[in-house]
Protein backbone atom coordinates (compact mmCIF):
# COMPACT_ATOMS: atom_id res chain seq x y z
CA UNK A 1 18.63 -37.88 3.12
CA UNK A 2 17.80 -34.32 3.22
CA UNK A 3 20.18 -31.48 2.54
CA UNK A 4 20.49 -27.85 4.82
CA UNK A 5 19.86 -24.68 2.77
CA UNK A 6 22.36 -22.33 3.98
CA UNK A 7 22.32 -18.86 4.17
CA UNK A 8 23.78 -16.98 2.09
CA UNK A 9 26.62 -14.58 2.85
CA UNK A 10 25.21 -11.42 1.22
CA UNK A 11 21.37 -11.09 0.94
CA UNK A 12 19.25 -11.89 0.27
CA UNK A 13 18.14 -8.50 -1.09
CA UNK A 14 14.67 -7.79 -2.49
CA UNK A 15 14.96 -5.78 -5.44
CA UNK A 16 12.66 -4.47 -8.12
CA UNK A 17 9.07 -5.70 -7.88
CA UNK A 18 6.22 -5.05 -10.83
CA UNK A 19 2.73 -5.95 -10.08
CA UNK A 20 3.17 -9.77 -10.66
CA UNK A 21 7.35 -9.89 -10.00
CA UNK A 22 10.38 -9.33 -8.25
CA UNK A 23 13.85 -9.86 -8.69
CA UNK A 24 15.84 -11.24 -5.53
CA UNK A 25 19.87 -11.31 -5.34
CA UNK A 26 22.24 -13.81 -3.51
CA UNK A 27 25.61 -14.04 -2.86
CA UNK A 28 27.27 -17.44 -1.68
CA UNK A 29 30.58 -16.68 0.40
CA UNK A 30 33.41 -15.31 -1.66
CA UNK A 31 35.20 -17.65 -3.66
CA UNK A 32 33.41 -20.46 -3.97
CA UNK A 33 32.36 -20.39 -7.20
CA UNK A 34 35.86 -19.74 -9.15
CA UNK A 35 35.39 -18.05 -12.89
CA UNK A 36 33.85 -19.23 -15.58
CA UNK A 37 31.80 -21.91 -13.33
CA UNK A 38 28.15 -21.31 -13.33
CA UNK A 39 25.72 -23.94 -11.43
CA UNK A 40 22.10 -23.61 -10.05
CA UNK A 41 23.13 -23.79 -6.59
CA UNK A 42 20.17 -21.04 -5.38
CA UNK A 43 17.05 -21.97 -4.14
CA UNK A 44 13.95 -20.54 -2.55
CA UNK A 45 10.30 -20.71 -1.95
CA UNK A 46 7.69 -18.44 -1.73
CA UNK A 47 3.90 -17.61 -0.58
CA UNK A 48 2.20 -14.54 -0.13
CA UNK A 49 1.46 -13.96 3.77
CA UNK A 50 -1.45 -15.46 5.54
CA UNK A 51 -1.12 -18.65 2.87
CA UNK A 52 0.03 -21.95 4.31
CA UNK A 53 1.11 -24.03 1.02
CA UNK A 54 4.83 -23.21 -0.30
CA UNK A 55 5.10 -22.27 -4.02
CA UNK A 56 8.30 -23.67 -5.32
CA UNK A 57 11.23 -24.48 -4.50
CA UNK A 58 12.52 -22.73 -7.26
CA UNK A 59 16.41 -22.81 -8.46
CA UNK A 60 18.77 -20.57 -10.02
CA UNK A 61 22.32 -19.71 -11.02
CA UNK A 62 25.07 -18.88 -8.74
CA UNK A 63 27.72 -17.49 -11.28
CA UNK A 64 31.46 -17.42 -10.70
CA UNK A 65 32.03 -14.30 -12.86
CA UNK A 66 29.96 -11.97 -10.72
CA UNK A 67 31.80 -12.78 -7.18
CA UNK A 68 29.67 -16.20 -6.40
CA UNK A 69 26.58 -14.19 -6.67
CA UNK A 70 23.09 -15.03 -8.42
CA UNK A 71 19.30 -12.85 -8.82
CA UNK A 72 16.35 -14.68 -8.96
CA UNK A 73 13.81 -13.45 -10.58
CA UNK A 74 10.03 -15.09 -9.43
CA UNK A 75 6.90 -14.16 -11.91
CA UNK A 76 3.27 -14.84 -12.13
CA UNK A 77 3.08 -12.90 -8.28
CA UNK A 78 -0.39 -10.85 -7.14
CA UNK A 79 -0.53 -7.38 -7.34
CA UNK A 80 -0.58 -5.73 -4.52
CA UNK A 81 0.14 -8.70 -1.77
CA UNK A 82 3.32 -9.23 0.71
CA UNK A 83 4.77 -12.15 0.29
CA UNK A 84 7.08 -14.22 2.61
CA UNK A 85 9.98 -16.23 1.06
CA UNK A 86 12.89 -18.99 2.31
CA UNK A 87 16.89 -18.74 0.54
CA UNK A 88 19.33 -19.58 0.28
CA UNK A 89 21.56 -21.92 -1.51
CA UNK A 90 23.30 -25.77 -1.31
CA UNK A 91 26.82 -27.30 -1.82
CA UNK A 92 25.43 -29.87 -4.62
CA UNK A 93 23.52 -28.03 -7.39
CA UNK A 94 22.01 -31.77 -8.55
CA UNK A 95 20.26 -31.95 -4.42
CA UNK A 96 16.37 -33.16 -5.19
CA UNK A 97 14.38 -30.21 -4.31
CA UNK A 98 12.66 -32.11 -2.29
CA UNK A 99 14.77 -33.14 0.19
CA UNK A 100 15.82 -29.37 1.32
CA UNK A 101 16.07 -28.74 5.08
CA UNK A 102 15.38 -24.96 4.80
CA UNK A 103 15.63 -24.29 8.99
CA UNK A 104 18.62 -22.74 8.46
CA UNK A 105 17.37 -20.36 5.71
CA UNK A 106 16.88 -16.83 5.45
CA UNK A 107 13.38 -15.69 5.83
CA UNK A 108 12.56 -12.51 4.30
CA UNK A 109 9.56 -10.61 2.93
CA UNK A 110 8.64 -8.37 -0.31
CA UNK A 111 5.71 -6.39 -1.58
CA UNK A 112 4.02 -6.09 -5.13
CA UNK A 113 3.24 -3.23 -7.02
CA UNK A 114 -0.15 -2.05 -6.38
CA UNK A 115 -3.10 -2.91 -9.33
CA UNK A 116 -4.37 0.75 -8.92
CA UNK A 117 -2.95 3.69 -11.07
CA UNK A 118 -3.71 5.66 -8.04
CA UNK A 119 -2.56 4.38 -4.98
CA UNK A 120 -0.65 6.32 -2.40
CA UNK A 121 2.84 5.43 -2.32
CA UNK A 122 5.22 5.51 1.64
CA UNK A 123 8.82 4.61 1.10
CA UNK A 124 11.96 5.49 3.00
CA UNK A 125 14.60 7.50 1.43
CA UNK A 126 18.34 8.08 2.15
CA UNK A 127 21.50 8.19 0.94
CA UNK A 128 25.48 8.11 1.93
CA UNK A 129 26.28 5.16 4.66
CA UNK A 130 30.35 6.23 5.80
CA UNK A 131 31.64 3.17 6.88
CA UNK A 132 35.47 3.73 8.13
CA UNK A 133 37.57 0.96 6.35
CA UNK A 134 41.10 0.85 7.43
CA UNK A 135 44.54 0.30 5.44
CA UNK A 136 43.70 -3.02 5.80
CA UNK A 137 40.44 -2.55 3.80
CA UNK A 138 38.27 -4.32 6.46
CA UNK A 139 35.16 -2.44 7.62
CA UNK A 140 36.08 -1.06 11.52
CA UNK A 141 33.44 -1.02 13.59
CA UNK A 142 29.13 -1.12 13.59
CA UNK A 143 28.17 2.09 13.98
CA UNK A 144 27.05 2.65 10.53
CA UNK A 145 24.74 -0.47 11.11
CA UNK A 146 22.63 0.81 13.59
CA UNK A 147 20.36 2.88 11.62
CA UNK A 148 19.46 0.28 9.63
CA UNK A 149 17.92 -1.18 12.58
CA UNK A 150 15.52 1.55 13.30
CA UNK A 151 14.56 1.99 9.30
CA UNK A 152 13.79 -1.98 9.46
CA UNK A 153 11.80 -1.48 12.85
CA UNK A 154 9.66 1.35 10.97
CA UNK A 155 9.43 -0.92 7.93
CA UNK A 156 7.99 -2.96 10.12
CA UNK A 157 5.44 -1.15 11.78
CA UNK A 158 4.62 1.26 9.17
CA UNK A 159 3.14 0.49 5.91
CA UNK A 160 5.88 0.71 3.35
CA UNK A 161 6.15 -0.69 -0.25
CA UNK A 162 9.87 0.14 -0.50
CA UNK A 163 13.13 1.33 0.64
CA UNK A 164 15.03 4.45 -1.59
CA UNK A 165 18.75 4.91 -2.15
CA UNK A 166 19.94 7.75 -3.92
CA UNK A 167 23.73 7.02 -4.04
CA UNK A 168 27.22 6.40 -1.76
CA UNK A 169 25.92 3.26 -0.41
CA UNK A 170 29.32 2.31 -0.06
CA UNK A 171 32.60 4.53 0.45
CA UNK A 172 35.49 2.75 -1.41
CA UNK A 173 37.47 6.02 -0.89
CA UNK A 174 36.79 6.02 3.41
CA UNK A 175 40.44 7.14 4.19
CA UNK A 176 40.51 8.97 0.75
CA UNK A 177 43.17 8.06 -1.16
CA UNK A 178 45.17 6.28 1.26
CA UNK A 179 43.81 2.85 1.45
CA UNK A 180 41.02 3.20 -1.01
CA UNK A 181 39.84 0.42 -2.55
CA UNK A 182 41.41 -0.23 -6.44
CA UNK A 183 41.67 -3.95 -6.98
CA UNK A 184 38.08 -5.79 -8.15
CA UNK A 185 38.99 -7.89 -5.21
CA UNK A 186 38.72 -5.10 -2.65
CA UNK A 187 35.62 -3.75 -4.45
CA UNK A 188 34.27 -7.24 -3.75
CA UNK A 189 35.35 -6.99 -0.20
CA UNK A 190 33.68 -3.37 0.33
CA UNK A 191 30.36 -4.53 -0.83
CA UNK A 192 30.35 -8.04 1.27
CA UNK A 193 31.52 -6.17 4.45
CA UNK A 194 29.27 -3.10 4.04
CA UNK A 195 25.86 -4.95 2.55
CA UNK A 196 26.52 -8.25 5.01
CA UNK A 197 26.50 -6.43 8.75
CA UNK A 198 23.37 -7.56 10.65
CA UNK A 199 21.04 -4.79 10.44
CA UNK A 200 21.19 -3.62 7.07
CA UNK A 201 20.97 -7.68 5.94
CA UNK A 202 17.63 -7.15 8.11
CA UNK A 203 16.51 -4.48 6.34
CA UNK A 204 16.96 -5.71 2.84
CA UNK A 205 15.72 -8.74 2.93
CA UNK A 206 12.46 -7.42 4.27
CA UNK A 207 11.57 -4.66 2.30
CA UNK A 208 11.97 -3.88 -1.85
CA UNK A 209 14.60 -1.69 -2.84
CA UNK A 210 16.23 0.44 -5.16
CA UNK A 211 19.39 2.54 -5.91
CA UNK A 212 21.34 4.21 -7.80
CA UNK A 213 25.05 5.11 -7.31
CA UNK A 214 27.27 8.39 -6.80
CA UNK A 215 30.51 9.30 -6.50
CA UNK A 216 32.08 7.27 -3.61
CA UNK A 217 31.28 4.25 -5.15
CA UNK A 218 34.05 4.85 -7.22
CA UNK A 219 36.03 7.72 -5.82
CA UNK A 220 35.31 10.99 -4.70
CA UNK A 221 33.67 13.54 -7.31
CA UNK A 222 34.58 10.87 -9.92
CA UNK A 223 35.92 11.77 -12.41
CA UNK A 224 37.17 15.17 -11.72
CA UNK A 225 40.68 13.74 -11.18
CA UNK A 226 40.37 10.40 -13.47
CA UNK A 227 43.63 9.48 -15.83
CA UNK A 228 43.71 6.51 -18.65
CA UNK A 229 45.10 4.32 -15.23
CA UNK A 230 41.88 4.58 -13.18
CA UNK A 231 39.60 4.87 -16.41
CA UNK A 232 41.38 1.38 -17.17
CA UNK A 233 41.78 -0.04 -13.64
CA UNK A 234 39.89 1.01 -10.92
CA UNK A 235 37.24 2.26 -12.82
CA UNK A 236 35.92 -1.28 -14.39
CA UNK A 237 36.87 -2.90 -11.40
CA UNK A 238 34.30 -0.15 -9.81
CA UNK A 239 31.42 -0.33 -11.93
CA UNK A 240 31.98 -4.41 -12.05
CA UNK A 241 30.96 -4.61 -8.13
CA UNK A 242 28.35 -2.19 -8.55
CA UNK A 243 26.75 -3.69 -11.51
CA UNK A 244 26.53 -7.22 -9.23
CA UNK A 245 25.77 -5.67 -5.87
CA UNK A 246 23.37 -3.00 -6.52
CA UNK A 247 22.25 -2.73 -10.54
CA UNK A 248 21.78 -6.44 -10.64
CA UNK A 249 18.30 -6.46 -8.69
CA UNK A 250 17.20 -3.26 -10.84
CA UNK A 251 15.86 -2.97 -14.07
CA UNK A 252 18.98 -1.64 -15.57
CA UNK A 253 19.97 -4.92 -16.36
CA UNK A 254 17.96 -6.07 -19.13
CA UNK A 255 15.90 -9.62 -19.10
CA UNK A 256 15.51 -12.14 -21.77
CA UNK A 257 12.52 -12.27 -23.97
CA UNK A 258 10.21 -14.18 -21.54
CA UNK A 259 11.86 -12.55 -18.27
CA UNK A 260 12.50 -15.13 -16.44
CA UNK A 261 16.66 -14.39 -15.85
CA UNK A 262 18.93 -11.77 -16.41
CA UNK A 263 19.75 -11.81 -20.01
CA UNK A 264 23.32 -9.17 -20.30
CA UNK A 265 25.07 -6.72 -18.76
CA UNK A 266 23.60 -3.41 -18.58
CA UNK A 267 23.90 -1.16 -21.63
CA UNK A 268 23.11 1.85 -18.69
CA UNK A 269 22.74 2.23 -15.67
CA UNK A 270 19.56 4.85 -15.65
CA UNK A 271 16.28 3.15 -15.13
CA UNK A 272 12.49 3.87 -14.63
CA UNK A 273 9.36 2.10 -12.64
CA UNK A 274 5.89 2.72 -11.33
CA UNK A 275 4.67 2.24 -8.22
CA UNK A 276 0.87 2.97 -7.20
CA UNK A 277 0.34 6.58 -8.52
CA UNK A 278 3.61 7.38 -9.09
CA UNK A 279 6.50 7.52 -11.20
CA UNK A 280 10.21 7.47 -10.67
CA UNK A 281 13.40 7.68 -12.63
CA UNK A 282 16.30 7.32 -11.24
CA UNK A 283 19.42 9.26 -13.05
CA UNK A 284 23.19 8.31 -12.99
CA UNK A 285 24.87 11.14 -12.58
CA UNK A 286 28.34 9.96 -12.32
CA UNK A 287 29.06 7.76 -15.44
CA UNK A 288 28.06 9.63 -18.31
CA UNK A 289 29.76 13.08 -17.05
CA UNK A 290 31.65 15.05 -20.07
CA UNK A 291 34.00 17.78 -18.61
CA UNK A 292 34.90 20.83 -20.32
CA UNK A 293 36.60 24.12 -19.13
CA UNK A 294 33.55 25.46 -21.73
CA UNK A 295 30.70 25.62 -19.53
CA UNK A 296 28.51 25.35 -22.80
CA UNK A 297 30.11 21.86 -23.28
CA UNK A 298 30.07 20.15 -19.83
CA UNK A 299 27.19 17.28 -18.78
CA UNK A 300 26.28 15.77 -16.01
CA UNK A 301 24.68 13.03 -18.16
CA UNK A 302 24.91 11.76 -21.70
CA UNK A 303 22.09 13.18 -24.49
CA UNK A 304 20.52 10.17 -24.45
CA UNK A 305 19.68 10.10 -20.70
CA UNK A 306 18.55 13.99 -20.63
CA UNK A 307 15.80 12.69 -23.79
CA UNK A 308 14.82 9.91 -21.70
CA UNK A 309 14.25 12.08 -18.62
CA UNK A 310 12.14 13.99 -20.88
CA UNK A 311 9.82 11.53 -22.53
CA UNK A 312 9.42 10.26 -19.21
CA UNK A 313 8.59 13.61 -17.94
CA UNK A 314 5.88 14.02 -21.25
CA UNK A 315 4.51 10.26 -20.03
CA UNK A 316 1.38 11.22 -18.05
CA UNK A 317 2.33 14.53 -16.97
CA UNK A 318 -0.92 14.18 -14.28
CA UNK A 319 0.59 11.43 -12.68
CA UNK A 320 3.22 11.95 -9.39
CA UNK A 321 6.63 12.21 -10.93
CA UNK A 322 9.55 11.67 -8.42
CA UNK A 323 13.09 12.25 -10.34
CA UNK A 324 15.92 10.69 -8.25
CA UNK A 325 19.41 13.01 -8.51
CA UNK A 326 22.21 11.71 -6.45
CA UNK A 327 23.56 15.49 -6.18
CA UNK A 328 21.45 18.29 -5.61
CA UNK A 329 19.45 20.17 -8.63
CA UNK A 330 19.17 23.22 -5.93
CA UNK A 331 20.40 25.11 -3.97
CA UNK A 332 23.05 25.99 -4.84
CA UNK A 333 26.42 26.80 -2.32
CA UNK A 334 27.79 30.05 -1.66
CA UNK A 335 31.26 31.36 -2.39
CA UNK A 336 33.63 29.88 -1.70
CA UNK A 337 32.01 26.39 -1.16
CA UNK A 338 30.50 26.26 -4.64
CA UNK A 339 31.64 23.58 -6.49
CA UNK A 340 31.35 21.81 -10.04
CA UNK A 341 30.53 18.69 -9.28
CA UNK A 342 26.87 18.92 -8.64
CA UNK A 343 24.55 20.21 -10.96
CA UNK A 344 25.50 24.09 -10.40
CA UNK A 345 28.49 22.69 -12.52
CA UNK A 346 26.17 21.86 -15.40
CA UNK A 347 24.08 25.29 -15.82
CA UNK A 348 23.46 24.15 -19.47
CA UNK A 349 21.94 20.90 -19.00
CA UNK A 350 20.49 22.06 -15.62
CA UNK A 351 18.65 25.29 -17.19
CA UNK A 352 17.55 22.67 -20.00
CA UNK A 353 16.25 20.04 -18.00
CA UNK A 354 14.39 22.50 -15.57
CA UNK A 355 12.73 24.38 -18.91
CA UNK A 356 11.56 20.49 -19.67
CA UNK A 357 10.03 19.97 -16.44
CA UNK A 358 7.99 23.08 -16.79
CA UNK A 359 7.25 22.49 -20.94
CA UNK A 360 5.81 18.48 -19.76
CA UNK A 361 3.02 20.57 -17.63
CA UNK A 362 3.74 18.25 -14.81
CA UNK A 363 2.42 19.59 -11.68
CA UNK A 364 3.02 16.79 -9.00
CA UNK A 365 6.89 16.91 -9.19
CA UNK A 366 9.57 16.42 -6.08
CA UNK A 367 13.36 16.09 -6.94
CA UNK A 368 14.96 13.71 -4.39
CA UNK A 369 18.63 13.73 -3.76
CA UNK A 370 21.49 13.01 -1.22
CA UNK A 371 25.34 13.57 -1.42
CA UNK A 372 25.67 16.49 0.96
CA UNK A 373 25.81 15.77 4.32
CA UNK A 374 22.51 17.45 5.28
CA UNK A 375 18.80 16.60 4.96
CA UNK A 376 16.36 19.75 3.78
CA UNK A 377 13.39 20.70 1.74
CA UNK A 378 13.89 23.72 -0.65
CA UNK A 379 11.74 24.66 -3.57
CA UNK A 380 12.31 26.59 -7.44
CA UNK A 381 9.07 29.50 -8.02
CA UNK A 382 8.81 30.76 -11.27
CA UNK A 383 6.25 33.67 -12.40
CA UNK A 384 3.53 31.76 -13.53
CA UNK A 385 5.16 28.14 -12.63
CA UNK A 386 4.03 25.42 -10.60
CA UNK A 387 6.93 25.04 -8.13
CA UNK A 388 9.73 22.15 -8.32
CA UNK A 389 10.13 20.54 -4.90
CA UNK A 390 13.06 19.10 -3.60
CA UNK A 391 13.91 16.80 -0.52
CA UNK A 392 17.17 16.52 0.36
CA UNK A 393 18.17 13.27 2.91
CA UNK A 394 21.88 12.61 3.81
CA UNK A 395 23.70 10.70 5.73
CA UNK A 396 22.42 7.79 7.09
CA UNK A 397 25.81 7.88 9.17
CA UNK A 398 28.88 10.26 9.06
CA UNK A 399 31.25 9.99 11.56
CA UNK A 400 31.46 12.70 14.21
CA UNK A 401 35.22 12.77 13.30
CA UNK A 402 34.45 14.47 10.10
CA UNK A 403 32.03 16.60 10.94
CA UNK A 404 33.53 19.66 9.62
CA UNK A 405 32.71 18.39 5.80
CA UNK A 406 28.74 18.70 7.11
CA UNK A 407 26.93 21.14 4.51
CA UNK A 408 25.86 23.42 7.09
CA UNK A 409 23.13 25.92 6.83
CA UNK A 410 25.82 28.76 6.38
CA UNK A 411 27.02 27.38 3.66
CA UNK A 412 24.09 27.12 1.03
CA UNK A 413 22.56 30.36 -0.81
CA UNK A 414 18.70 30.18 0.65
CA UNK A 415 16.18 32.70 -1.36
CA UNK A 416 18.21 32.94 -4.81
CA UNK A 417 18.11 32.92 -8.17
CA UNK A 418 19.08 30.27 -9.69
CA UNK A 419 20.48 31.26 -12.96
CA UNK A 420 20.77 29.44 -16.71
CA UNK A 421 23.94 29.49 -18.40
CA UNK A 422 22.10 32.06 -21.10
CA UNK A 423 18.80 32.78 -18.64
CA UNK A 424 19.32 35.44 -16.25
CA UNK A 425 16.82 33.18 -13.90
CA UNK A 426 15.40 29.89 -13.83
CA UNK A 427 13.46 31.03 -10.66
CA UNK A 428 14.27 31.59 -6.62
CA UNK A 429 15.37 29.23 -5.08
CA UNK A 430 13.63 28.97 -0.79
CA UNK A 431 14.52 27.09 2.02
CA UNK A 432 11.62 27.52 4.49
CA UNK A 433 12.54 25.09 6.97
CA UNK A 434 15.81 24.26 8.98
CA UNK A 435 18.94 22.62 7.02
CA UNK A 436 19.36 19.10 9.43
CA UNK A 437 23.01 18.49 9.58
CA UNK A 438 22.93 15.55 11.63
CA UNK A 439 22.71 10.97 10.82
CA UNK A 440 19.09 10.97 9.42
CA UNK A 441 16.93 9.21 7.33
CA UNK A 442 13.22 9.79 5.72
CA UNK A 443 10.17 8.34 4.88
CA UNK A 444 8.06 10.41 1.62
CA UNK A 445 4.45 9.52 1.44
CA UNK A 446 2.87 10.82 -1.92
CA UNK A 447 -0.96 10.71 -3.02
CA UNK A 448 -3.05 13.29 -5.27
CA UNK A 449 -3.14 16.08 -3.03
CA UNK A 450 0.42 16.30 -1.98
CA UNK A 451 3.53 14.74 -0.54
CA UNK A 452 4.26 14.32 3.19
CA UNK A 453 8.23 14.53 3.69
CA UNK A 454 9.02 13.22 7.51
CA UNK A 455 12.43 13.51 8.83
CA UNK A 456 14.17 11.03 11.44
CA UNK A 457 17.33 10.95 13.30
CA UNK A 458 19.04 7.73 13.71
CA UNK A 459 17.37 6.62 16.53
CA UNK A 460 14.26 7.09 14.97
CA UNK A 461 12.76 10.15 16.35
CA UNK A 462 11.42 12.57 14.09
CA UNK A 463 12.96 15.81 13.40
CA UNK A 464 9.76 18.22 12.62
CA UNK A 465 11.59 21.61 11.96
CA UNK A 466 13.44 19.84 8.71
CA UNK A 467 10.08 17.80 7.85
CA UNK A 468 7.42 19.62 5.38
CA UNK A 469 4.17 18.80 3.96
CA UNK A 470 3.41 20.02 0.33
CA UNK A 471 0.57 20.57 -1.96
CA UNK A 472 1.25 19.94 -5.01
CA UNK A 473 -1.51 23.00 -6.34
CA UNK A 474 0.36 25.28 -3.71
């Protein structure tokens, strides 16, 4: 008798890929694994595309614990190759792998690293996805969806090796405090709701991806306004969702010693990876904040993350280094819309992380960020300095509602110095091209010479007057 793989009800969701694997996450429908009960109920099969045989099936572990969810990870890949896979998962974790019906199954595709140090490397970048969730804490209507659809149509017809979030993938605050999510059971809800509507399933079962998280994942400008109740509540109940739903499939979570599984929770949430000729690192900005009403004393990240940035800064300075911030390093905002919760809060650690990325002698470098409504390129000249280049893409969607919290052109300082909290400058500060305010997304394309930075709307078109090529010896 043969048994149906079903689909499951979040994902799957290609995650991190090296050159010979990938981690892939699953999540069966809620509640159906109650805690503590663990049980290889996963399964999938693979084969790079073109190939007729099947490698696999393969099984893994659906675990109660983490919301009925499992990752996969699948080794011993080719570098460079696109592979197509089947999963899903099955009521009886004893079924015979080989009697699996997989018709019902999810088909989905992912990409390996490239073999060569100095491949070009075309991703698509964005950040902040508003979904209005009512008092009900059930996800209104599709609107949000739909630009999923066109990044998974370009996916699809462009070459891409991956897909780029830089934070507020999910708002659990969507009606601010009214309504917003504070139970781990509504966390669980926002992330099934949000990551399980059509087009962005589509999209992330198709294409590699990674993220990292900002405020809205927890609350808005966490944790200006935290108090031992949240830091006890809704803050573990916060980072418990977002460790299963987007840090799971990432290489923040640690494998065991032949990394085949996940081995523990994450000691941090901060991670690294290369891709082709070029390196990323992609910062949390959120958890590892210390406030101070002594400027000299406040961080945006812990010590330990601002060394790491550095070494990895100092590792191959030649090569393309592409430092994800989920709030912008510049510009900054003028009076009175300036702020402290992005990094023009943080002018000690800013001025010393900016000295570091002109001590490493990097000279291929591009800051990407989101968090402000607005999509831009802007750029920090020093005398004597290789510029630091930074693309700016957000929101995929933000209601037309709210559009008076858009970061509008008149409302950022363009040619400024950007001052230290003990340097007079760190540089000026340009914005050449026009500050989109509008539902966009991007795709950045990076090789020696320089980086191509293409801006789209959400249906697609492209938005030249925000786009920008740069050199990275000009």
């Amino acid at each position: 008798m043969t048994v149906t793989v079903a689909p499951f009800a979040v994902g799957p969701l290609a995650g991190s890929a090296d050159r010979t694997s990938i981690r892939l996450f699953g999540a069966m429908p809620g509640g159906a694994l109650g805690p503590g009960r663990k049980a290889p109920h996963g399964r999938i099969r693979w084969r790079a595309v073109g190939e007729t045989r099947w490698h696999g099936p393969r099984h893994f572990r659906i675990n109660g614990n983490f919301d009925s969810s499992g990752v996969v990870v699948l080794r011993d890949l080719t570098p460079g190759t696109r592979y197509q896979y089947q999963a899903g998962y099955v009521d009886d974790p004893n079924t015979v792998d080989t009697a699996l019906d997989w018709h019902r199954a999810t088909d989905g595709h992912f990409r390996t690293a490239p073999a060569s140090d100095q491949a070009p490397v075309s991703f698509l970048f964005g950040s902040c996805c508003y979904r209005f969730t009512g008092l009900d804490h059930q996800v209104e209507d599709d609107r949000a969806d739909r630009v999923f659809a066109v990044m998974a149509d370009q996916a699809r017809d462009r070459p891409t090796d991956f897909v780029l979030f830089a934070g507020d993938q999910v708002y659990a605050d969507a009606t601010w405090r009214v309504g917003a999510a504070s139970s781990q059971q509504q966390y669980f809800d926002l992330y099934r709701q949000s990551f399980g509507q059509p087009h962005i399933r589509r999209l992330m079962a198709n294409h590699n991806h990674h993220m990292i998280l900002d405020d809205h994942e927890i609350e808005n400008n966490w944790p200006a306004r935290a108090n031992p109740d949240l830091w006890t509540s809704k803050y573990p109940a916060a980072m418990k969702a977002y460790q299963i739903y987007q840090a799971s499939h990432s290489p923040a979570v640690p494998l065991n010693a032949e990394g085949s599984r996940l081995d523990r929770d994450p000691e941090r949430l901060w991670y690294s990876y290369r891709w082709g000729g070029a390196d990323f690192f992609l910062m949390d900005l959120r958890t590892e904040r210390a406030l101070s009403r002594w400027p000299w004393q406040r961080n945006i990240m812990s010590r330990e993350q601002e060394e790491a940035v550095v070494a990895w800064l100092n590792d191959g300075p030649d090569r393309i280094k592409c430092l994800v911030s989920s709030v912008p390093l510049l510009p900054e905002q003028r009076w009175p819309f300036r702020g402290e919760d992005s990094w023009e809060g943080f002018r000690a650690q800013r001025q010393r992380l900016i000295d570091a990325m002109r001590a490493s002698r990097a000279r291929r470098l591009l800051v990407l960020s989101g968090d402000v409504h607005a999509s831009l390129y802007a750029r920090l000249d020093g005398a004597g300095k290789p510029p630091i280049h930074a693309w700016i893409c957000s929101g995929l969607f933000w209601p037309t509602a709210l559009m008076a919290f858009r970061w509008y052109r008149p409302m950022i300082r363009d040619d400024h110095r950007l001052a230290g909290l003990w340097k007079p400058s760190l540089g000026r500060v340009s914005v050449p091209g026009e500050v989109y305010s509008r539902d966009a997304f991007s795709r950045v394309t990076l090789d020696g010479e320089g980086a191509r930075l293409e801006l789209f709307d959400r249906e697609g078109a492209p938005v030249p007057a925000a786009s920008r090529e740069i050199r990275w010896d000009g």
